[in-house]
PDB file of N, CA and C in Angstrom:
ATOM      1  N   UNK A   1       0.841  -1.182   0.000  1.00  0.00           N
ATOM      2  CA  UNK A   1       0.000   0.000   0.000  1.00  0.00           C
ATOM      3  C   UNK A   1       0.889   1.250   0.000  1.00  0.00           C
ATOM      4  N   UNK A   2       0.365   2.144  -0.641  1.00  0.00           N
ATOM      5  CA  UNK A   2       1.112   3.468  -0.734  1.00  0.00           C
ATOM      6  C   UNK A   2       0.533   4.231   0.189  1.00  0.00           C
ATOM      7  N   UNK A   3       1.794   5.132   0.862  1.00  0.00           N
ATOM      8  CA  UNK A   3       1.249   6.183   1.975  1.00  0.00           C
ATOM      9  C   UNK A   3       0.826   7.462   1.488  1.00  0.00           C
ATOM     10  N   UNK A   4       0.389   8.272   2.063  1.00  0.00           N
ATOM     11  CA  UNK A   4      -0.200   9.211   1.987  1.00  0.00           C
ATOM     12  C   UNK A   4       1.298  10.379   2.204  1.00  0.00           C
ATOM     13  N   UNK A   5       2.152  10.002   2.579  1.00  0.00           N
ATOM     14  CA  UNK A   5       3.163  10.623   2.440  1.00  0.00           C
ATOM     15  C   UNK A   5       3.787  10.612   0.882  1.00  0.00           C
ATOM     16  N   UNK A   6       3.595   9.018   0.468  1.00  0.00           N
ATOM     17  CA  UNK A   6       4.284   9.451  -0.694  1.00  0.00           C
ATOM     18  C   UNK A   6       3.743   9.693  -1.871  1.00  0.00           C
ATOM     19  N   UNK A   7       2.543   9.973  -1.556  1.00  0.00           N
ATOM     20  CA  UNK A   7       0.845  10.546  -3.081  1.00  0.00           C
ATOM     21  C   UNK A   7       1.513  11.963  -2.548  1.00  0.00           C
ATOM     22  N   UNK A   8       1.625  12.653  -1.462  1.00  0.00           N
ATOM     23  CA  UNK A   8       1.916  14.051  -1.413  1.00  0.00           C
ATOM     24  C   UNK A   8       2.952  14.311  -1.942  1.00  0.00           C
ATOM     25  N   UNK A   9       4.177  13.722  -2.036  1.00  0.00           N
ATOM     26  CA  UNK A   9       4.958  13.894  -2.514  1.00  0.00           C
ATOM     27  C   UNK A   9       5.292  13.871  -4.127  1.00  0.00           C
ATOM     28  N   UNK A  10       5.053  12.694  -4.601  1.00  0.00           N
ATOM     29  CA  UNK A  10       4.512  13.017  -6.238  1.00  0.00           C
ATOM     30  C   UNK A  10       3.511  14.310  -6.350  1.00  0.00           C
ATOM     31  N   UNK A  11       2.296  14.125  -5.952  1.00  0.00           N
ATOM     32  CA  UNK A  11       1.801  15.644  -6.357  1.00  0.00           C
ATOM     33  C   UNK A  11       2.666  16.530  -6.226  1.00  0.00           C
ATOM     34  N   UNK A  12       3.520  16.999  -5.059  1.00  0.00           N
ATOM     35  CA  UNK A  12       4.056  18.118  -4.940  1.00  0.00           C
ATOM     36  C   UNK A  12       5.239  18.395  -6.403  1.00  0.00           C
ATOM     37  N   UNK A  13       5.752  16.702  -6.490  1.00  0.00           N
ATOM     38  CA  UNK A  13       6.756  16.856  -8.291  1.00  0.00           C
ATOM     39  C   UNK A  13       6.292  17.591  -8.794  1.00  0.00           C
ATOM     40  N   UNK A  14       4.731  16.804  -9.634  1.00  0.00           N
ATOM     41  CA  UNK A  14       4.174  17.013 -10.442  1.00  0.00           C
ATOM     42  C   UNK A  14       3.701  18.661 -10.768  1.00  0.00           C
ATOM     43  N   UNK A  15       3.289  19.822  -9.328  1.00  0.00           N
ATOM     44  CA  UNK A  15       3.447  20.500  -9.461  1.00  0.00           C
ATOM     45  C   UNK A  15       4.487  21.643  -9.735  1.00  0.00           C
ATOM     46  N   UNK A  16       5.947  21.415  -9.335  1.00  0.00           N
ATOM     47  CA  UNK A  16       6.983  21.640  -9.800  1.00  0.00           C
ATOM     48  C   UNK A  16       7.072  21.652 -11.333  1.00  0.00           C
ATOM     49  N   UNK A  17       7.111  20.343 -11.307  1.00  0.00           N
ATOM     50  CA  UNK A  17       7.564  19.939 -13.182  1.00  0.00           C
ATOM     51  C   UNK A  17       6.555  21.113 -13.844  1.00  0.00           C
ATOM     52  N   UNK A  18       5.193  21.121 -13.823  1.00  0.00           N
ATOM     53  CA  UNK A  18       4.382  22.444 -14.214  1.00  0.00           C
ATOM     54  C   UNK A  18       4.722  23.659 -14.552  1.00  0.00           C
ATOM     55  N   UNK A  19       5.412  23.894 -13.218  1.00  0.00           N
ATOM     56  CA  UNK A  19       5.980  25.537 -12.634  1.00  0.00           C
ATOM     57  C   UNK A  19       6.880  25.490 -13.622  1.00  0.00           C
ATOM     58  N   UNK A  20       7.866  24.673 -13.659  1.00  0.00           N
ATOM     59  CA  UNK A  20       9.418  24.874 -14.083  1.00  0.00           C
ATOM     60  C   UNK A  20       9.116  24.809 -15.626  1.00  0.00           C
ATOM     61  N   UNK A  21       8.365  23.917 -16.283  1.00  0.00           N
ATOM     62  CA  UNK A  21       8.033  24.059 -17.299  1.00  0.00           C
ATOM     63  C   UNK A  21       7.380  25.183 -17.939  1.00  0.00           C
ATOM     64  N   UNK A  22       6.462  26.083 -17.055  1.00  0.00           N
ATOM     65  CA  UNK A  22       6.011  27.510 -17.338  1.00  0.00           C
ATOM     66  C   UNK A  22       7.027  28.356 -17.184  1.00  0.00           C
ATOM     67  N   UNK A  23       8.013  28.059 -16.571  1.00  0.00           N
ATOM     68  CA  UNK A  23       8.630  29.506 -16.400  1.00  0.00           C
ATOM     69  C   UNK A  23      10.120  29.587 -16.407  1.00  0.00           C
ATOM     70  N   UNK A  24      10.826  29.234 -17.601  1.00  0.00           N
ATOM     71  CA  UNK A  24      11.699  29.058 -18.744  1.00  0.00           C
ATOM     72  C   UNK A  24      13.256  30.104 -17.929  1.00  0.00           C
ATOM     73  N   UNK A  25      12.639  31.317 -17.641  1.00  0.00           N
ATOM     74  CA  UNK A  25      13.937  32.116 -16.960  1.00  0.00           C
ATOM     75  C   UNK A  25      14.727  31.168 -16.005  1.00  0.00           C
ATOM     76  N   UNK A  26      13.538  31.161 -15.045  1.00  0.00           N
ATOM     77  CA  UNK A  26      13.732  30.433 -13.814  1.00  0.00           C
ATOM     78  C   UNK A  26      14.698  28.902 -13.882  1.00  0.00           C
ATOM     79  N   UNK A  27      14.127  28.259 -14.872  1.00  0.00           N
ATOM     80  CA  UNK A  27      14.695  26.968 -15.302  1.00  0.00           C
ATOM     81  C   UNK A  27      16.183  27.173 -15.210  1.00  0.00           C
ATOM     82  N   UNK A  28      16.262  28.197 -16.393  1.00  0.00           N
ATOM     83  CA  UNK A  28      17.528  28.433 -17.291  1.00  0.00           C
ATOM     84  C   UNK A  28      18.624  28.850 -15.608  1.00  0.00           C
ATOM     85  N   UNK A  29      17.953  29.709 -14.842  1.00  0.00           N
ATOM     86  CA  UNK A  29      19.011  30.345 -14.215  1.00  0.00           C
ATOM     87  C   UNK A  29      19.541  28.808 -12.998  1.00  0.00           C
ATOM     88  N   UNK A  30      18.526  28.114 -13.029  1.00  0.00           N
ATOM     89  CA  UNK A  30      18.678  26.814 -11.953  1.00  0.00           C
ATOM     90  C   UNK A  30      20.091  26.205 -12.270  1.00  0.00           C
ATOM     91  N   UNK A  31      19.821  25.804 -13.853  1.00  0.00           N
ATOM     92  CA  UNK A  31      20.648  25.170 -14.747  1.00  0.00           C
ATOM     93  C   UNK A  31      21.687  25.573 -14.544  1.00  0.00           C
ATOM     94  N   UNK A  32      21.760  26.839 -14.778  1.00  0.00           N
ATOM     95  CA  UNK A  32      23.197  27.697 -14.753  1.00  0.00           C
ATOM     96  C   UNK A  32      23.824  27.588 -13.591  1.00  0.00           C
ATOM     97  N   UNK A  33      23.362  27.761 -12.346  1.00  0.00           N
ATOM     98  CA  UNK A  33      23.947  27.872 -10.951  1.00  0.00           C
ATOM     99  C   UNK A  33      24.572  26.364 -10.769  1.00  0.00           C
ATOM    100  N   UNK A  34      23.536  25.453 -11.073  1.00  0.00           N
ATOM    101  CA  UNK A  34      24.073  24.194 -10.508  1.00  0.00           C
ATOM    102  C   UNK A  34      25.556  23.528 -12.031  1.00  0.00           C
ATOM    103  N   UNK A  35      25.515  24.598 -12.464  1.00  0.00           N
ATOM    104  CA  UNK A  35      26.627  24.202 -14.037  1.00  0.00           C
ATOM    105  C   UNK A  35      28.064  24.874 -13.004  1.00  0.00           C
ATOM    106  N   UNK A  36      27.366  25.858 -13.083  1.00  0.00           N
ATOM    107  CA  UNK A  36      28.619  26.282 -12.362  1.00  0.00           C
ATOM    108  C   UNK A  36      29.208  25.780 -10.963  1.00  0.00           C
ATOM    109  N   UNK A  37      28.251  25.254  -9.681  1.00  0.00           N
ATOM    110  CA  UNK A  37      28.581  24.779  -8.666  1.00  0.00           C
ATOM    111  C   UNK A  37      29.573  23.654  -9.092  1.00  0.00           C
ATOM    112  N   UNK A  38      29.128  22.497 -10.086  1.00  0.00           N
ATOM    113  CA  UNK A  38      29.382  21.589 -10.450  1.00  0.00           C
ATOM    114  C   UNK A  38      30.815  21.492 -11.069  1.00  0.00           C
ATOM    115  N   UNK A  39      31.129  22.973 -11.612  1.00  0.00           N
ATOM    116  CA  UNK A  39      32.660  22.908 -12.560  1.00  0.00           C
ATOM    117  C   UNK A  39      33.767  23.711 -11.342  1.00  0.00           C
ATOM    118  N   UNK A  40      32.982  24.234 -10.292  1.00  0.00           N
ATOM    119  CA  UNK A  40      33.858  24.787  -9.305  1.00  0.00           C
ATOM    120  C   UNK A  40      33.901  23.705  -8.155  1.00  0.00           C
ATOM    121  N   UNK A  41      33.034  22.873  -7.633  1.00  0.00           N
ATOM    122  CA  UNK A  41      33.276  21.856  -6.065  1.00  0.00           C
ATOM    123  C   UNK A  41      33.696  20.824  -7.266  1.00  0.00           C
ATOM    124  N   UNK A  42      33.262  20.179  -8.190  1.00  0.00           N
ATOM    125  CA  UNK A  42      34.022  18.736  -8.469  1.00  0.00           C
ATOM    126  C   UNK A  42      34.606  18.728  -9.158  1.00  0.00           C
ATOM    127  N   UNK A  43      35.885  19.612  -9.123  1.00  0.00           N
ATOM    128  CA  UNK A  43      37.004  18.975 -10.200  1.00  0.00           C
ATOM    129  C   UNK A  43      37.682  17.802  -9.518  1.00  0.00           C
ATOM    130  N   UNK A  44      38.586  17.821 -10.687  1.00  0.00           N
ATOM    131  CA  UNK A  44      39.564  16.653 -10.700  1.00  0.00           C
ATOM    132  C   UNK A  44      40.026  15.944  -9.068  1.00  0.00           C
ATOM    133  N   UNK A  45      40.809  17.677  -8.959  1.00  0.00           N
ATOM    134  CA  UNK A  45      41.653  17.688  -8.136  1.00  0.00           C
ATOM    135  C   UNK A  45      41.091  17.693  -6.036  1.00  0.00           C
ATOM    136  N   UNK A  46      39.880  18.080  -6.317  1.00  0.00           N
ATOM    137  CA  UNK A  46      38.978  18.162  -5.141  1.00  0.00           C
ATOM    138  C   UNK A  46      38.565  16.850  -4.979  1.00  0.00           C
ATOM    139  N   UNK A  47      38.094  16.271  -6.124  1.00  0.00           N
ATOM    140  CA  UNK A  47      37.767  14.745  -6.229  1.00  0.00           C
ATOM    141  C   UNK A  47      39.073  13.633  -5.377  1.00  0.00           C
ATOM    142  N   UNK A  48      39.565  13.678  -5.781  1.00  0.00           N
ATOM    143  CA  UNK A  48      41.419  13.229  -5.363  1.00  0.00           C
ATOM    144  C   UNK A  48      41.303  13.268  -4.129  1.00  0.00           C
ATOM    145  N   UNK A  49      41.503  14.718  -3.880  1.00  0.00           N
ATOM    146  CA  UNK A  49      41.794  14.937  -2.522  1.00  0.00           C
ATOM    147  C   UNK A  49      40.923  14.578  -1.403  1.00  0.00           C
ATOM    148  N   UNK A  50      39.524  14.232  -1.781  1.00  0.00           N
ATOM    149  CA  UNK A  50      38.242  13.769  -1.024  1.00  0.00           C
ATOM    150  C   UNK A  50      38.876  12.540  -0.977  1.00  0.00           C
ATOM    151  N   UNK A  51      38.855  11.965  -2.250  1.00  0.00           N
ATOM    152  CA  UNK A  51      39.131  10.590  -2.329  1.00  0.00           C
ATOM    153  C   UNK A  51      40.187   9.740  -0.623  1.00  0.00           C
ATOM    154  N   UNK A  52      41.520  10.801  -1.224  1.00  0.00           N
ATOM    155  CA  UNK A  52      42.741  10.406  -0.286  1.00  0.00           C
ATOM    156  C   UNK A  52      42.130  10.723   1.419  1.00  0.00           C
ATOM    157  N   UNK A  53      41.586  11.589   1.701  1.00  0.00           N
ATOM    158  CA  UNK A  53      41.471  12.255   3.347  1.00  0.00           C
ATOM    159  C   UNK A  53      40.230  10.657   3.359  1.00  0.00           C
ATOM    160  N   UNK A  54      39.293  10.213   2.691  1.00  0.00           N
ATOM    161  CA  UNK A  54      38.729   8.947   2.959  1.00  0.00           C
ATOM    162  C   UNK A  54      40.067   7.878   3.113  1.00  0.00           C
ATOM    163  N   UNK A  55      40.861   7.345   2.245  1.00  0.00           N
ATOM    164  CA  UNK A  55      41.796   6.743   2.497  1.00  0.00           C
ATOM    165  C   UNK A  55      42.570   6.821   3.548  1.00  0.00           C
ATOM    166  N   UNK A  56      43.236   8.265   4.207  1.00  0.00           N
ATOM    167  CA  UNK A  56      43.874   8.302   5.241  1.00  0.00           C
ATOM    168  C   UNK A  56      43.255   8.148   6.739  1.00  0.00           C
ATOM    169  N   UNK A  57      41.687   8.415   6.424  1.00  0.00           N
ATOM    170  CA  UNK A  57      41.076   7.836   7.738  1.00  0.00           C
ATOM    171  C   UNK A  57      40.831   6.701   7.850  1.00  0.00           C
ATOM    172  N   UNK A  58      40.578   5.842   7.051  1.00  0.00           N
ATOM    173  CA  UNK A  58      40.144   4.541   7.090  1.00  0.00           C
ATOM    174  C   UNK A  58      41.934   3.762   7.333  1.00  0.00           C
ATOM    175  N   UNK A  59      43.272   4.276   7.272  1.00  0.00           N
ATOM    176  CA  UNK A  59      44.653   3.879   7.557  1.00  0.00           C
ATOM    177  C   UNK A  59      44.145   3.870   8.954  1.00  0.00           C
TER     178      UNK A  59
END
């Protein structure tokens, strides 16, 4: 059986997907922020270095 938590929760998507689909600026600027978060926290070299400080704690 499905909860009533998770029918609210799809509706609440479904109203999103709506919104975001009406309103094209908004989209675009989402896109953009998370383009850019994405090319500034995960490079290469941040990746690595996450990687290793997991490795040196688990030593």
């Amino acid at each position: 059986m499905v909860s009533w938590y998770t029918i609210l929760r799809i509706i609440d998507a479904l109203y999103k997907i709506d919104y975001y689909l009406a309103h094209e600026e908004e989209r675009a600027k989402i896109a953009c922020n998370a383009r850019e978060k994405m090319w500034s926290e995960f490079t290469y070299e941040k990746q690595i270095g996450r990687m290793l400080e997991v490795v040196r704690e688990e030593a």
